[in-house]
PDB file of N, CA and C in Angstrom:
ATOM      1  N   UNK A   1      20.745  26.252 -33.721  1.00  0.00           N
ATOM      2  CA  UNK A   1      20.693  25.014 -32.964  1.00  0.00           C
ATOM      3  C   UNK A   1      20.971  25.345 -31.500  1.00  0.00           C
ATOM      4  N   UNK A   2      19.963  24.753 -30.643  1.00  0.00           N
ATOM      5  CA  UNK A   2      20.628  25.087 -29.209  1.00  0.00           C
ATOM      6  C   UNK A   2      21.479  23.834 -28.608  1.00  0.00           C
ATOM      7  N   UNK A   3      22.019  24.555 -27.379  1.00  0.00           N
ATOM      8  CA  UNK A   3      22.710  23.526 -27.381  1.00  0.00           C
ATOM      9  C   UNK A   3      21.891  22.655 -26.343  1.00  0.00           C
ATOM     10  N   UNK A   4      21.886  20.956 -26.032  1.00  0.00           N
ATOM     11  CA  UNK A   4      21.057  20.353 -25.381  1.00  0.00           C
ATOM     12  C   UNK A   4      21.814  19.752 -23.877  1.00  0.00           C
ATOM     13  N   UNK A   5      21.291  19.983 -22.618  1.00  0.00           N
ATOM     14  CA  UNK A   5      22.021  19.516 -21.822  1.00  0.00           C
ATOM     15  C   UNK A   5      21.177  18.035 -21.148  1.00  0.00           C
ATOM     16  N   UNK A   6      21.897  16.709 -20.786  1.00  0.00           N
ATOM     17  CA  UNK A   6      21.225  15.446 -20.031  1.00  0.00           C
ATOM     18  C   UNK A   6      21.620  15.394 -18.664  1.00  0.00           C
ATOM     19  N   UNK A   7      21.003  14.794 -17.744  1.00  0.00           N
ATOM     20  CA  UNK A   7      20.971  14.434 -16.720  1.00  0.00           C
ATOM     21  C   UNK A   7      22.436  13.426 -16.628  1.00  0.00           C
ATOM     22  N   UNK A   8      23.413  13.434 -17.305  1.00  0.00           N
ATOM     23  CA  UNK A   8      24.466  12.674 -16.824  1.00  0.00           C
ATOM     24  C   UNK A   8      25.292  14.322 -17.316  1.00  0.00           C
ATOM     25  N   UNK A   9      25.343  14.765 -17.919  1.00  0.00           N
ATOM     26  CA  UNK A   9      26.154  16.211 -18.220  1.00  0.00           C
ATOM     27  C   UNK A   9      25.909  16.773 -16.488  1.00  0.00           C
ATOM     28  N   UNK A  10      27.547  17.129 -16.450  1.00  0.00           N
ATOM     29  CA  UNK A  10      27.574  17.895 -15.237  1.00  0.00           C
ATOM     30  C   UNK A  10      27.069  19.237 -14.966  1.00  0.00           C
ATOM     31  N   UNK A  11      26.664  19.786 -13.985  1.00  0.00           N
ATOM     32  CA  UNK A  11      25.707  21.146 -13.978  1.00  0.00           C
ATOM     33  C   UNK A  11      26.932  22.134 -14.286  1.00  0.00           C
ATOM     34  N   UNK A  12      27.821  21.958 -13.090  1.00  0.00           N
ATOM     35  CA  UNK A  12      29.179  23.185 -13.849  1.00  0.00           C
ATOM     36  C   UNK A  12      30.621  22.083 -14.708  1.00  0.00           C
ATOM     37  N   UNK A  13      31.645  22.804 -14.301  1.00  0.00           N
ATOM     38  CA  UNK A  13      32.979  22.479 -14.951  1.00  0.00           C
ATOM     39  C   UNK A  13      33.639  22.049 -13.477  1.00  0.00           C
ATOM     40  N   UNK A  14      34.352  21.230 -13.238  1.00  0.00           N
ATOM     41  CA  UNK A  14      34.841  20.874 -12.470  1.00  0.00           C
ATOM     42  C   UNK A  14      36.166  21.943 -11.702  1.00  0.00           C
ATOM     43  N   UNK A  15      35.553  22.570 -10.488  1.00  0.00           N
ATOM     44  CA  UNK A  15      36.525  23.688 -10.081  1.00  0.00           C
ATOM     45  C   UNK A  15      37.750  23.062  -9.946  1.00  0.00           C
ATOM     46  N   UNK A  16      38.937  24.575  -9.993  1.00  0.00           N
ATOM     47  CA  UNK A  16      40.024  23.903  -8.995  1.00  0.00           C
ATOM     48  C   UNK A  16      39.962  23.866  -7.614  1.00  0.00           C
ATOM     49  N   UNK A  17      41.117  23.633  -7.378  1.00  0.00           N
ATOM     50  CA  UNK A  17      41.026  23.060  -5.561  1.00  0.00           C
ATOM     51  C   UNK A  17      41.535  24.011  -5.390  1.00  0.00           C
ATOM     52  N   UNK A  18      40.817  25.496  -4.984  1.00  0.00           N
ATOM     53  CA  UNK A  18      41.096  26.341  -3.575  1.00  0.00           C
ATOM     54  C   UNK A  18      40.120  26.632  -3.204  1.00  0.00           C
ATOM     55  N   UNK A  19      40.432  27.034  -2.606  1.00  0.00           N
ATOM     56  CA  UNK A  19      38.871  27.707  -1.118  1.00  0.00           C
ATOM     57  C   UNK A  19      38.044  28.529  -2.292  1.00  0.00           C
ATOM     58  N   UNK A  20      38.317  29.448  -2.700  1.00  0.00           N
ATOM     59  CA  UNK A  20      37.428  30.414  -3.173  1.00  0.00           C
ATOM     60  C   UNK A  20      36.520  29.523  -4.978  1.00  0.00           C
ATOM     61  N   UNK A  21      37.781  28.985  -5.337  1.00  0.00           N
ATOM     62  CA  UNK A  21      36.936  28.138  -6.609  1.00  0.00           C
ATOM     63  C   UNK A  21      35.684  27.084  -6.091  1.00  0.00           C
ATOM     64  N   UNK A  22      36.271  26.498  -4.972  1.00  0.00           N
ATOM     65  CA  UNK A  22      35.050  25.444  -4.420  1.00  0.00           C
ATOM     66  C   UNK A  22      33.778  26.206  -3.411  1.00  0.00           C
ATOM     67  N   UNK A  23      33.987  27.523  -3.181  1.00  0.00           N
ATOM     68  CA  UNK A  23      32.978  27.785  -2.555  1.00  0.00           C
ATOM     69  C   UNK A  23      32.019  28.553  -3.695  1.00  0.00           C
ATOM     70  N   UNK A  24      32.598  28.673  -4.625  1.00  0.00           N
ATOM     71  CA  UNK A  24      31.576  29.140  -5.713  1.00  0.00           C
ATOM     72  C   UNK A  24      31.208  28.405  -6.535  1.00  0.00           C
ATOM     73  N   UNK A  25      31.654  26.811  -6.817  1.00  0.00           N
ATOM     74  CA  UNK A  25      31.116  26.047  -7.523  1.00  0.00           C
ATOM     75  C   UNK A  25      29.745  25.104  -5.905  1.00  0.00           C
ATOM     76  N   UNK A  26      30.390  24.989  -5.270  1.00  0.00           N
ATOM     77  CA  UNK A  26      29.532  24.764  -4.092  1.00  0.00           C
ATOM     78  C   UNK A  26      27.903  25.663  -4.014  1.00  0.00           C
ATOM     79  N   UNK A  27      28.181  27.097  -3.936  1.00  0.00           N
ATOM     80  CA  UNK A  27      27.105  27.786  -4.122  1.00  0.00           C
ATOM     81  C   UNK A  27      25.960  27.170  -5.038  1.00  0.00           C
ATOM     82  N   UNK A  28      27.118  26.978  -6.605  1.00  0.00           N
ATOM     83  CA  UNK A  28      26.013  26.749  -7.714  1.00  0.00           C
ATOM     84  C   UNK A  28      25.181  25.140  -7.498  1.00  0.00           C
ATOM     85  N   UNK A  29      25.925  24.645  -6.821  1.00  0.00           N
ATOM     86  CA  UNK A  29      25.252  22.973  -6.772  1.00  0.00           C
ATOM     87  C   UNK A  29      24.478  22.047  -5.214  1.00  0.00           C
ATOM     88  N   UNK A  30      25.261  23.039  -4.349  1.00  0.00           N
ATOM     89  CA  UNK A  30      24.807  22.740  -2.911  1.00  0.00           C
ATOM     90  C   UNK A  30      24.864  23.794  -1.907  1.00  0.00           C
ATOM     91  N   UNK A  31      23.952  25.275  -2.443  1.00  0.00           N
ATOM     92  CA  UNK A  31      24.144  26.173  -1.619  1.00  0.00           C
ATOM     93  C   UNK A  31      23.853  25.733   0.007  1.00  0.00           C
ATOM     94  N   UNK A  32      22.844  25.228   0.269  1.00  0.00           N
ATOM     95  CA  UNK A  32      22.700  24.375   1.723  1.00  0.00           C
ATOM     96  C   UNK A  32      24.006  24.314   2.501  1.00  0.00           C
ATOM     97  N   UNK A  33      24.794  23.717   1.930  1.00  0.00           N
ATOM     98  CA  UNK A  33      26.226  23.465   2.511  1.00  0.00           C
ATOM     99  C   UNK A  33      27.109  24.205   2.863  1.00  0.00           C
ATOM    100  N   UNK A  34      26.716  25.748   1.931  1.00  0.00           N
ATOM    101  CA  UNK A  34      28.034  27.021   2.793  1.00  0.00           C
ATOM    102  C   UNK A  34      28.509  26.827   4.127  1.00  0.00           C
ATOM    103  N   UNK A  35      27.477  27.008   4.852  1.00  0.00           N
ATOM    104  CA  UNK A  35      27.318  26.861   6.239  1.00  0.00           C
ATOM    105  C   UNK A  35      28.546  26.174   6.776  1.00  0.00           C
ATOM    106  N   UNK A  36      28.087  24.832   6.125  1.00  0.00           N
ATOM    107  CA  UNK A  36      28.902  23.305   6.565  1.00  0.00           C
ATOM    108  C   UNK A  36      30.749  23.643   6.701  1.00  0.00           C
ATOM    109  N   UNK A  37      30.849  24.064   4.968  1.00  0.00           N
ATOM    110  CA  UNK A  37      32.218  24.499   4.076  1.00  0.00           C
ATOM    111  C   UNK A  37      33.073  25.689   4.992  1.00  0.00           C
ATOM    112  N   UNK A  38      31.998  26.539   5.512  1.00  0.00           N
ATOM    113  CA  UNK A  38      32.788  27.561   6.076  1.00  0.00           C
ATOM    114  C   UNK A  38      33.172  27.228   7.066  1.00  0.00           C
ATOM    115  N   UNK A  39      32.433  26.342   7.976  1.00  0.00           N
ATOM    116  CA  UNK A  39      33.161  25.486   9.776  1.00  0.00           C
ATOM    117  C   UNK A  39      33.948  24.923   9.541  1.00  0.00           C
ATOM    118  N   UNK A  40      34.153  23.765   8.778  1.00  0.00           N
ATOM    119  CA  UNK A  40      34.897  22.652   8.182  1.00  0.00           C
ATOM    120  C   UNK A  40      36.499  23.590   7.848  1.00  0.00           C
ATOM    121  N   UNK A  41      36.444  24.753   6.979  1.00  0.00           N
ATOM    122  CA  UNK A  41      37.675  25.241   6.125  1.00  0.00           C
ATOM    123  C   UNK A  41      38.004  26.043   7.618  1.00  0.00           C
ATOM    124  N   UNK A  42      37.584  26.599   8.890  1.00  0.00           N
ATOM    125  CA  UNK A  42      37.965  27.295   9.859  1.00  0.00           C
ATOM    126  C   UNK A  42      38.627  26.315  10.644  1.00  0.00           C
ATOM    127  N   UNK A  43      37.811  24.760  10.762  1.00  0.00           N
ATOM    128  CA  UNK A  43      38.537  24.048  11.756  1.00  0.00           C
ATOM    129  C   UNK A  43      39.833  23.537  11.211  1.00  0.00           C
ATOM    130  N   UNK A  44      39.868  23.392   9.611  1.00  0.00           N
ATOM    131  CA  UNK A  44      41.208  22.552   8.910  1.00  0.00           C
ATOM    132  C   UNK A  44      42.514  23.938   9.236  1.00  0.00           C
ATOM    133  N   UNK A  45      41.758  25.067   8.737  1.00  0.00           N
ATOM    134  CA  UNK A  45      42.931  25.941   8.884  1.00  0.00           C
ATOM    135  C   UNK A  45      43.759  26.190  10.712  1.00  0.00           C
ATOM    136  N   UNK A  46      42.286  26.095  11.929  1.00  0.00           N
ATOM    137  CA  UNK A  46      43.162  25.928  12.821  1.00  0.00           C
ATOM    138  C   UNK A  46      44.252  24.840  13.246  1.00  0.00           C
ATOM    139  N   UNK A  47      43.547  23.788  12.915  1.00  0.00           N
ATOM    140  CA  UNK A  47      44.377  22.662  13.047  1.00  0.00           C
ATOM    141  C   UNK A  47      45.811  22.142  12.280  1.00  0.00           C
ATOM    142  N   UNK A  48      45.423  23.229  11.036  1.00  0.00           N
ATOM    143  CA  UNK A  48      46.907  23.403  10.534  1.00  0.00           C
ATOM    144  C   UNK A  48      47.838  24.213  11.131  1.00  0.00           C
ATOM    145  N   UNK A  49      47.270  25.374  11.628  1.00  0.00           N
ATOM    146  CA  UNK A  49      48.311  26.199  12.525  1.00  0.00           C
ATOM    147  C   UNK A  49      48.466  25.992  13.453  1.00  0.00           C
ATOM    148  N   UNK A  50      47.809  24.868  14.435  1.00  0.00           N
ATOM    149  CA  UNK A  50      48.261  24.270  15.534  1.00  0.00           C
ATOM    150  C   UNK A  50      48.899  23.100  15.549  1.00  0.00           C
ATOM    151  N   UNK A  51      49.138  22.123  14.231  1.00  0.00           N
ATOM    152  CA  UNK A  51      49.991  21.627  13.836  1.00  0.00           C
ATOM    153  C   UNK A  51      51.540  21.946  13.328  1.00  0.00           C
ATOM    154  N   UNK A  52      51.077  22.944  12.639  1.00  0.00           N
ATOM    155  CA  UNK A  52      52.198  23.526  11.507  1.00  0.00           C
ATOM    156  C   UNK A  52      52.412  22.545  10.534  1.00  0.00           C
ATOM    157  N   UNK A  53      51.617  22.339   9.896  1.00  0.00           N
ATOM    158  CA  UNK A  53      50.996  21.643   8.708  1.00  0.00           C
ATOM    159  C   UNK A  53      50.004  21.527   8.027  1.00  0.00           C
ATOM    160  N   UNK A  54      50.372  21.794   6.524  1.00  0.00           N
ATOM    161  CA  UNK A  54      49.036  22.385   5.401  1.00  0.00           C
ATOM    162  C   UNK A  54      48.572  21.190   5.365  1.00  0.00           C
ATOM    163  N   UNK A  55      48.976  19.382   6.011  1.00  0.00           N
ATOM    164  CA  UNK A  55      47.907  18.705   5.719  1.00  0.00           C
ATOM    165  C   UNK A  55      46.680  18.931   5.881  1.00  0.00           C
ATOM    166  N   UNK A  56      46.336  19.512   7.280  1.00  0.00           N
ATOM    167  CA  UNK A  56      44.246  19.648   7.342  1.00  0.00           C
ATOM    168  C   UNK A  56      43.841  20.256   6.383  1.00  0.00           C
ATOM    169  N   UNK A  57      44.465  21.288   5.772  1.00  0.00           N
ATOM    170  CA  UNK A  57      43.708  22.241   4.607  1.00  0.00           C
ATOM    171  C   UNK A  57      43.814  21.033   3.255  1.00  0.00           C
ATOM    172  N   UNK A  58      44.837  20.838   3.025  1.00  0.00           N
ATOM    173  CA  UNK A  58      44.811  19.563   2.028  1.00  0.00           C
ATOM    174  C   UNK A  58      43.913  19.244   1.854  1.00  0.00           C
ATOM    175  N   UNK A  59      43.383  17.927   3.258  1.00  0.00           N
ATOM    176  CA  UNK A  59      42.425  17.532   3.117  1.00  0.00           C
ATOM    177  C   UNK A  59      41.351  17.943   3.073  1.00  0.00           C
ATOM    178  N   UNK A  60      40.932  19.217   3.449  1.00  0.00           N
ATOM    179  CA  UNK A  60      39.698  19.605   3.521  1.00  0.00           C
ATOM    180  C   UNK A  60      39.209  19.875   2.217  1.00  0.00           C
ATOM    181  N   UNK A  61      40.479  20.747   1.227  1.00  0.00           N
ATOM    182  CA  UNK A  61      40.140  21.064  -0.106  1.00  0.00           C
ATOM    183  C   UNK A  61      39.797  19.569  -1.059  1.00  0.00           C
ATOM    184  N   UNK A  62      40.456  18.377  -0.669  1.00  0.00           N
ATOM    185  CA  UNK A  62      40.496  17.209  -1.455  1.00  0.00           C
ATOM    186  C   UNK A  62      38.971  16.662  -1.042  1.00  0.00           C
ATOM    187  N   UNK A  63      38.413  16.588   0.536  1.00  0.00           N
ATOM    188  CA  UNK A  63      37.027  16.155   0.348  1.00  0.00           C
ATOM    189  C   UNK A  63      35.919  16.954  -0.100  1.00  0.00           C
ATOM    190  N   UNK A  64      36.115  18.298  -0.054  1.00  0.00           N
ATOM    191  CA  UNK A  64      35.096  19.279  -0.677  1.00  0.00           C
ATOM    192  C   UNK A  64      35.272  18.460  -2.188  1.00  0.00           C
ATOM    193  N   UNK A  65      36.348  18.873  -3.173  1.00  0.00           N
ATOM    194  CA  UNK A  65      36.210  18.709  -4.362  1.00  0.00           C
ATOM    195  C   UNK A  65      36.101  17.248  -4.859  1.00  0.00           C
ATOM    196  N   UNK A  66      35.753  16.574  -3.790  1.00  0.00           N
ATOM    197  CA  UNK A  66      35.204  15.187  -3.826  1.00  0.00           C
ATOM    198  C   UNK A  66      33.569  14.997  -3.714  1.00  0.00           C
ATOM    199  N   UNK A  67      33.178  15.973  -2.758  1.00  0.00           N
ATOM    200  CA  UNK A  67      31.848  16.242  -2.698  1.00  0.00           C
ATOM    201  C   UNK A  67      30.963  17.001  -3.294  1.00  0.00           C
ATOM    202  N   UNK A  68      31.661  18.502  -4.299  1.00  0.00           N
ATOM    203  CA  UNK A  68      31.266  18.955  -5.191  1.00  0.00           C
ATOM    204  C   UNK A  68      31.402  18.241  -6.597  1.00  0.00           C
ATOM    205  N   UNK A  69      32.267  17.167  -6.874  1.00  0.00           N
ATOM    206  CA  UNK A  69      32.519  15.918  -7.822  1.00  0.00           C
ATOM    207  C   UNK A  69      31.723  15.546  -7.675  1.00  0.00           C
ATOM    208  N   UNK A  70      30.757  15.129  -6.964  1.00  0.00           N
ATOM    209  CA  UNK A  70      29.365  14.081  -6.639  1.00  0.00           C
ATOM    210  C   UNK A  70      27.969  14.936  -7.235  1.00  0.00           C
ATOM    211  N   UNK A  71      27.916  16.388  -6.459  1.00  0.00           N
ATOM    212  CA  UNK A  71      26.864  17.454  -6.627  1.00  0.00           C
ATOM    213  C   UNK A  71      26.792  17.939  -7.528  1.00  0.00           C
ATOM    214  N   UNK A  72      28.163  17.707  -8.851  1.00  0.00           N
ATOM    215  CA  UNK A  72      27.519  18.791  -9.958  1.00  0.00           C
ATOM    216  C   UNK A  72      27.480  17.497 -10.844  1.00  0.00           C
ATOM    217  N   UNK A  73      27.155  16.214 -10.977  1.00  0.00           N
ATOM    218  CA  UNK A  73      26.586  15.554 -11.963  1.00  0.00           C
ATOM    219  C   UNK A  73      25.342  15.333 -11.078  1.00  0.00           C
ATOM    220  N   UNK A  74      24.442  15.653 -11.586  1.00  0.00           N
ATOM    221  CA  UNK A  74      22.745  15.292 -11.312  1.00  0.00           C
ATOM    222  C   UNK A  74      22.648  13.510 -11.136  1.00  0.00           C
ATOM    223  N   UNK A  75      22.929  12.943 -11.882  1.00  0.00           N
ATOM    224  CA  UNK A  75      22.541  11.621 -11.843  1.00  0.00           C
ATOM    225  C   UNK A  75      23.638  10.884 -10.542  1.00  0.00           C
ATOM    226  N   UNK A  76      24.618  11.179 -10.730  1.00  0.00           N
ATOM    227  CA  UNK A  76      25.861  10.542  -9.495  1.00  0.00           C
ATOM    228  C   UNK A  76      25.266  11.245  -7.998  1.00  0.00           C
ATOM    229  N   UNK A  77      24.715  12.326  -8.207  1.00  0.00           N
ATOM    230  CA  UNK A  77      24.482  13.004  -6.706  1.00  0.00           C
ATOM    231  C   UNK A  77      23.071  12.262  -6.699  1.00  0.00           C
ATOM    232  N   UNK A  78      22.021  12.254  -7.341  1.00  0.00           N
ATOM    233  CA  UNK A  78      20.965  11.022  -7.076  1.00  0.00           C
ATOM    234  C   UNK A  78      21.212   9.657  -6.516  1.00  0.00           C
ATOM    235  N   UNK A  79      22.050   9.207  -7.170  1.00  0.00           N
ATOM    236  CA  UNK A  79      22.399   8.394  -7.128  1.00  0.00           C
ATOM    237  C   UNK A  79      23.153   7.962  -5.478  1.00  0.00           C
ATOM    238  N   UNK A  80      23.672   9.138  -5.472  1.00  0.00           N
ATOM    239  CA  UNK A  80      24.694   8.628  -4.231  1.00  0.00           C
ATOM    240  C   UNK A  80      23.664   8.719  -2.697  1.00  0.00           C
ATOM    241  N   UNK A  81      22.576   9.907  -3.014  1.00  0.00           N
ATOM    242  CA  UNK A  81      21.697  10.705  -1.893  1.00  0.00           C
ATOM    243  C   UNK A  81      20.825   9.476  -1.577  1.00  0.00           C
ATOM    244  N   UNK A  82      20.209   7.973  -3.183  1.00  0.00           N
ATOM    245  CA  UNK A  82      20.007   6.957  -2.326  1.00  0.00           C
ATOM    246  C   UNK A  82      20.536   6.221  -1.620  1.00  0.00           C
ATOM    247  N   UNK A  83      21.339   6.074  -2.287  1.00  0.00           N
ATOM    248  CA  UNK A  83      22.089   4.762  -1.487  1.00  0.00           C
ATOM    249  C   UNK A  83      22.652   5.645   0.351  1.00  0.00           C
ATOM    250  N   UNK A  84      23.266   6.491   0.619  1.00  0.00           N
ATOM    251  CA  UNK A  84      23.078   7.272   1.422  1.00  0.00           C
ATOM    252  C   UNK A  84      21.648   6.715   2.597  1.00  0.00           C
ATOM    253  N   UNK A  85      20.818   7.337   1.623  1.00  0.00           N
ATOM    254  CA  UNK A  85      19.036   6.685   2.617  1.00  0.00           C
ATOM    255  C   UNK A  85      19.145   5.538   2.978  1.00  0.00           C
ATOM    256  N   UNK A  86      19.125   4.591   1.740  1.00  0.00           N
ATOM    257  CA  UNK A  86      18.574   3.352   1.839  1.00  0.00           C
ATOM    258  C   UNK A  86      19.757   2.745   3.323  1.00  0.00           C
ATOM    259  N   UNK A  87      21.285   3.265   3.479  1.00  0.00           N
ATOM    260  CA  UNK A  87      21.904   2.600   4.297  1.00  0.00           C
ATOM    261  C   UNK A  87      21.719   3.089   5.590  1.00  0.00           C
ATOM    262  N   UNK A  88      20.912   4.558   5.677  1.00  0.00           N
ATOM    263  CA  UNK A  88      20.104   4.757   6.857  1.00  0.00           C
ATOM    264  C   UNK A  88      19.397   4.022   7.368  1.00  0.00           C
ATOM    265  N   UNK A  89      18.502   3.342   6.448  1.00  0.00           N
ATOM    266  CA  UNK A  89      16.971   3.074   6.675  1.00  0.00           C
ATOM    267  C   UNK A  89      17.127   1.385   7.037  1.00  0.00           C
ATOM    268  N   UNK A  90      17.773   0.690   6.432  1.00  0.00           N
ATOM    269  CA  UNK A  90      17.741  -0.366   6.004  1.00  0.00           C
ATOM    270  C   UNK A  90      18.401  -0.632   7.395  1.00  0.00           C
ATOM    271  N   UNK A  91      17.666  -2.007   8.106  1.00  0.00           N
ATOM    272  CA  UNK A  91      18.655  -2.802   9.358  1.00  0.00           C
ATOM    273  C   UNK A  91      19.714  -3.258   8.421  1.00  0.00           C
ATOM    274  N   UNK A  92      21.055  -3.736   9.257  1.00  0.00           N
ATOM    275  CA  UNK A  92      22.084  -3.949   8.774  1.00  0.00           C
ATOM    276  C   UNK A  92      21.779  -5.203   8.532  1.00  0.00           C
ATOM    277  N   UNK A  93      21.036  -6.219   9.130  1.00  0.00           N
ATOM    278  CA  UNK A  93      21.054  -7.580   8.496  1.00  0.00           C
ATOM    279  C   UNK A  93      20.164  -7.900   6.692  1.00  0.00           C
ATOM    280  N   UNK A  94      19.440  -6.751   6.749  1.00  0.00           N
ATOM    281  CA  UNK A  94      18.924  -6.379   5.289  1.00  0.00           C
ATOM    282  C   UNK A  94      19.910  -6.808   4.230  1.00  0.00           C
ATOM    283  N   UNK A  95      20.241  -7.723   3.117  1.00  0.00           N
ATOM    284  CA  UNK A  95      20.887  -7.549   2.342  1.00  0.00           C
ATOM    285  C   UNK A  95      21.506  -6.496   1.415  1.00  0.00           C
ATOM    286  N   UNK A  96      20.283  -5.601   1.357  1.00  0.00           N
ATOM    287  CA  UNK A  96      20.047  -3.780   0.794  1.00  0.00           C
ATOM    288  C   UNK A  96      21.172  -2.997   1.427  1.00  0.00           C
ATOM    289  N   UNK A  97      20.780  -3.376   2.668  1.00  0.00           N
ATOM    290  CA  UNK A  97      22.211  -2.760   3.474  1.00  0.00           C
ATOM    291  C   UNK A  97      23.341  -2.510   3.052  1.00  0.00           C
ATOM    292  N   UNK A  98      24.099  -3.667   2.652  1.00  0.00           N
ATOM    293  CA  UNK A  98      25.203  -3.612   2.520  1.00  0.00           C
ATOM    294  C   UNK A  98      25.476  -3.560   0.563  1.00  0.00           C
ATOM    295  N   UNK A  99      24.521  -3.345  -0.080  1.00  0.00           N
ATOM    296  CA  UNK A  99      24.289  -3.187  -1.277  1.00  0.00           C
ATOM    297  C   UNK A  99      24.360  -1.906  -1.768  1.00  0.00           C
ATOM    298  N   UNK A 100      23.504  -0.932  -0.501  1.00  0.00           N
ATOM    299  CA  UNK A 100      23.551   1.002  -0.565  1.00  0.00           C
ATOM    300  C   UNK A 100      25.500   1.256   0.114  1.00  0.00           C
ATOM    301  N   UNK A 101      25.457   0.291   1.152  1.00  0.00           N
ATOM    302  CA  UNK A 101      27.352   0.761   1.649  1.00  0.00           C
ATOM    303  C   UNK A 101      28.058   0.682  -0.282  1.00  0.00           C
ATOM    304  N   UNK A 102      28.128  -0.569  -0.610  1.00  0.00           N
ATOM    305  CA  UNK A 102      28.845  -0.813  -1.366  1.00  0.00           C
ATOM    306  C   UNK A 102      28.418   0.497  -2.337  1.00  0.00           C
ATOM    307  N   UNK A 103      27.605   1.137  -2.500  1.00  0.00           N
ATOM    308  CA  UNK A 103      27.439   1.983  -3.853  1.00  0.00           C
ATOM    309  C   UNK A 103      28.130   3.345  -3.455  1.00  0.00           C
ATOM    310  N   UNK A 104      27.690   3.985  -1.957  1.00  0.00           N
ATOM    311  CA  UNK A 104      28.259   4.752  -1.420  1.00  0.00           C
ATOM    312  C   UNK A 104      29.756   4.888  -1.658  1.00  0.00           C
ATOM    313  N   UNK A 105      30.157   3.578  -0.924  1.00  0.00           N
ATOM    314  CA  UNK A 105      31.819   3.922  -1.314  1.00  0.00           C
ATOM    315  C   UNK A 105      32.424   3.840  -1.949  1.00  0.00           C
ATOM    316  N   UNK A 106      31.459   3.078  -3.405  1.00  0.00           N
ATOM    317  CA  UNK A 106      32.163   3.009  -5.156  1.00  0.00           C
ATOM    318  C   UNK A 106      32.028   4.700  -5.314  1.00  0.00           C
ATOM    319  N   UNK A 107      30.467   5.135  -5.322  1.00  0.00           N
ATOM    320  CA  UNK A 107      30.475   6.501  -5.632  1.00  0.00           C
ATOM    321  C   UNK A 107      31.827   7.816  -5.462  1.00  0.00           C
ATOM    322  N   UNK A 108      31.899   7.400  -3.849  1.00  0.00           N
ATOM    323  CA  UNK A 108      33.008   8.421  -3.517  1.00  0.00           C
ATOM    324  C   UNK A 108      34.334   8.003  -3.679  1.00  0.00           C
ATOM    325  N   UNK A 109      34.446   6.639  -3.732  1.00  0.00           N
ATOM    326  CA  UNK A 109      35.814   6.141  -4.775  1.00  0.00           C
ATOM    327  C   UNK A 109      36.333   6.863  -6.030  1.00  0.00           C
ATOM    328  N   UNK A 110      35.099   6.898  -6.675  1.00  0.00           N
ATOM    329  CA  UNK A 110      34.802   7.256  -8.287  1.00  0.00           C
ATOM    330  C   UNK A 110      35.115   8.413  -7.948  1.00  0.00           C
ATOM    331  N   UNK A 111      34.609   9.472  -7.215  1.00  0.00           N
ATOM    332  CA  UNK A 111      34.388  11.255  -7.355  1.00  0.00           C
ATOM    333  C   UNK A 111      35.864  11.272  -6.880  1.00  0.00           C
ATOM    334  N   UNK A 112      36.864  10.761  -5.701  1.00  0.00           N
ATOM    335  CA  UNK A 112      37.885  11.079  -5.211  1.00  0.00           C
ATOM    336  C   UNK A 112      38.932  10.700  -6.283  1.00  0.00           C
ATOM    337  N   UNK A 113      38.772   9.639  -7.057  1.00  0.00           N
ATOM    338  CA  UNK A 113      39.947   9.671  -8.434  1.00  0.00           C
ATOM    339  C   UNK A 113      39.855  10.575  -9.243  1.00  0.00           C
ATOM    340  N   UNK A 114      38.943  10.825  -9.632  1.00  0.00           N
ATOM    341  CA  UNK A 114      38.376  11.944 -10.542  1.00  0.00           C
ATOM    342  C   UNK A 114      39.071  13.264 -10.263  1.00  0.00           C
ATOM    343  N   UNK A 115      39.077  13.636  -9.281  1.00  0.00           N
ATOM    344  CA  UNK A 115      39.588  14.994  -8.492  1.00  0.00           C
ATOM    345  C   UNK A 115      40.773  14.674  -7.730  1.00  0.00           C
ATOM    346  N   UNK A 116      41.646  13.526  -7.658  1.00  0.00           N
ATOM    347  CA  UNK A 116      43.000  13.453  -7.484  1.00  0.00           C
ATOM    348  C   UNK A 116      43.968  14.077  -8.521  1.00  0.00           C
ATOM    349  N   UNK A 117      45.267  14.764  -7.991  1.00  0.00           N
ATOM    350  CA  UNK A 117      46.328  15.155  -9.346  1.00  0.00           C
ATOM    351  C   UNK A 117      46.530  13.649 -10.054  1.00  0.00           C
TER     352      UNK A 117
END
C-alpha cells in the first residue's frame, strides 16, 4: 500500500524555531525567500546587539515560523497568496477588499497560534 498524500496534508513537519531548522524547512517550501530570511535574521541579530536584547531575534524566528506555517500546507499558502492579490488589486471601496484583508489576517492569525509555545 502506498502511502497517499492531499492538498490539505502539509508538504514537511512543522520545524522548530531556530535559524538553522527554519532555513531548511524554508528551502523545502519557499526557496525564493533565502535571500529575504538571510537580511531579515542579519538585521534582527544587529538590532539585538544594539539593543542588548534577544527580542528582535525572537521575533524574527516567531514570524518566519509563522510564514513557513502558511508555505508548507499547499492549500493555506493558496489560499493566503489570494487573498494577498485580490487586496492588492481590489480598490478599497470594493467590498472584496476588505473580504481578502479579513482572510489575510484570519490566515496569519491561524499560522501564528499554531506556532506559538
Amino acid at each position: 500500500m502506498s502511502a497517499q498524500t492531499h492538498a490539505s496534508d502539509p508538504i514537511i513537519p512543522r520545524p522548530e524555531r531556530t535559524v538553522g531548522a527554519l532555513r531548511v524547512a524554508l528551502a523545502q517550501v519557499a526557496p525564493y525567500r533565502i535571500a529575504e530570511f538571510e537580511a531579515l535574521k542579519d538585521e534582527a541579530f544587529d538590532l539585538a546587539a544594539a539593543q542588548g536584547s534577544v527580542a528582535p531575534v525572537r521575533m524574527f524566528l516567531l514570524a518566519w515560523s509563522r510564514d513557513i506555517e502558511i508555505a508548507r500546507q499547499p492549500a493555506t499558502a493558496a489560499r493566503y497568496r489570494d487573498a494577498v492579490h485580490a487586496a492588492q488589486v481590489l480598490d478599497k471601496a470594493d467590498p472584496g477588499w476588505l473580504a481578502a484583508m479579513d482572510d489575510v489576517s484570519r490566515i496569519l492569525d491561524e499560522a501564528m497560534r499554531a506556532v506559538r509555545d
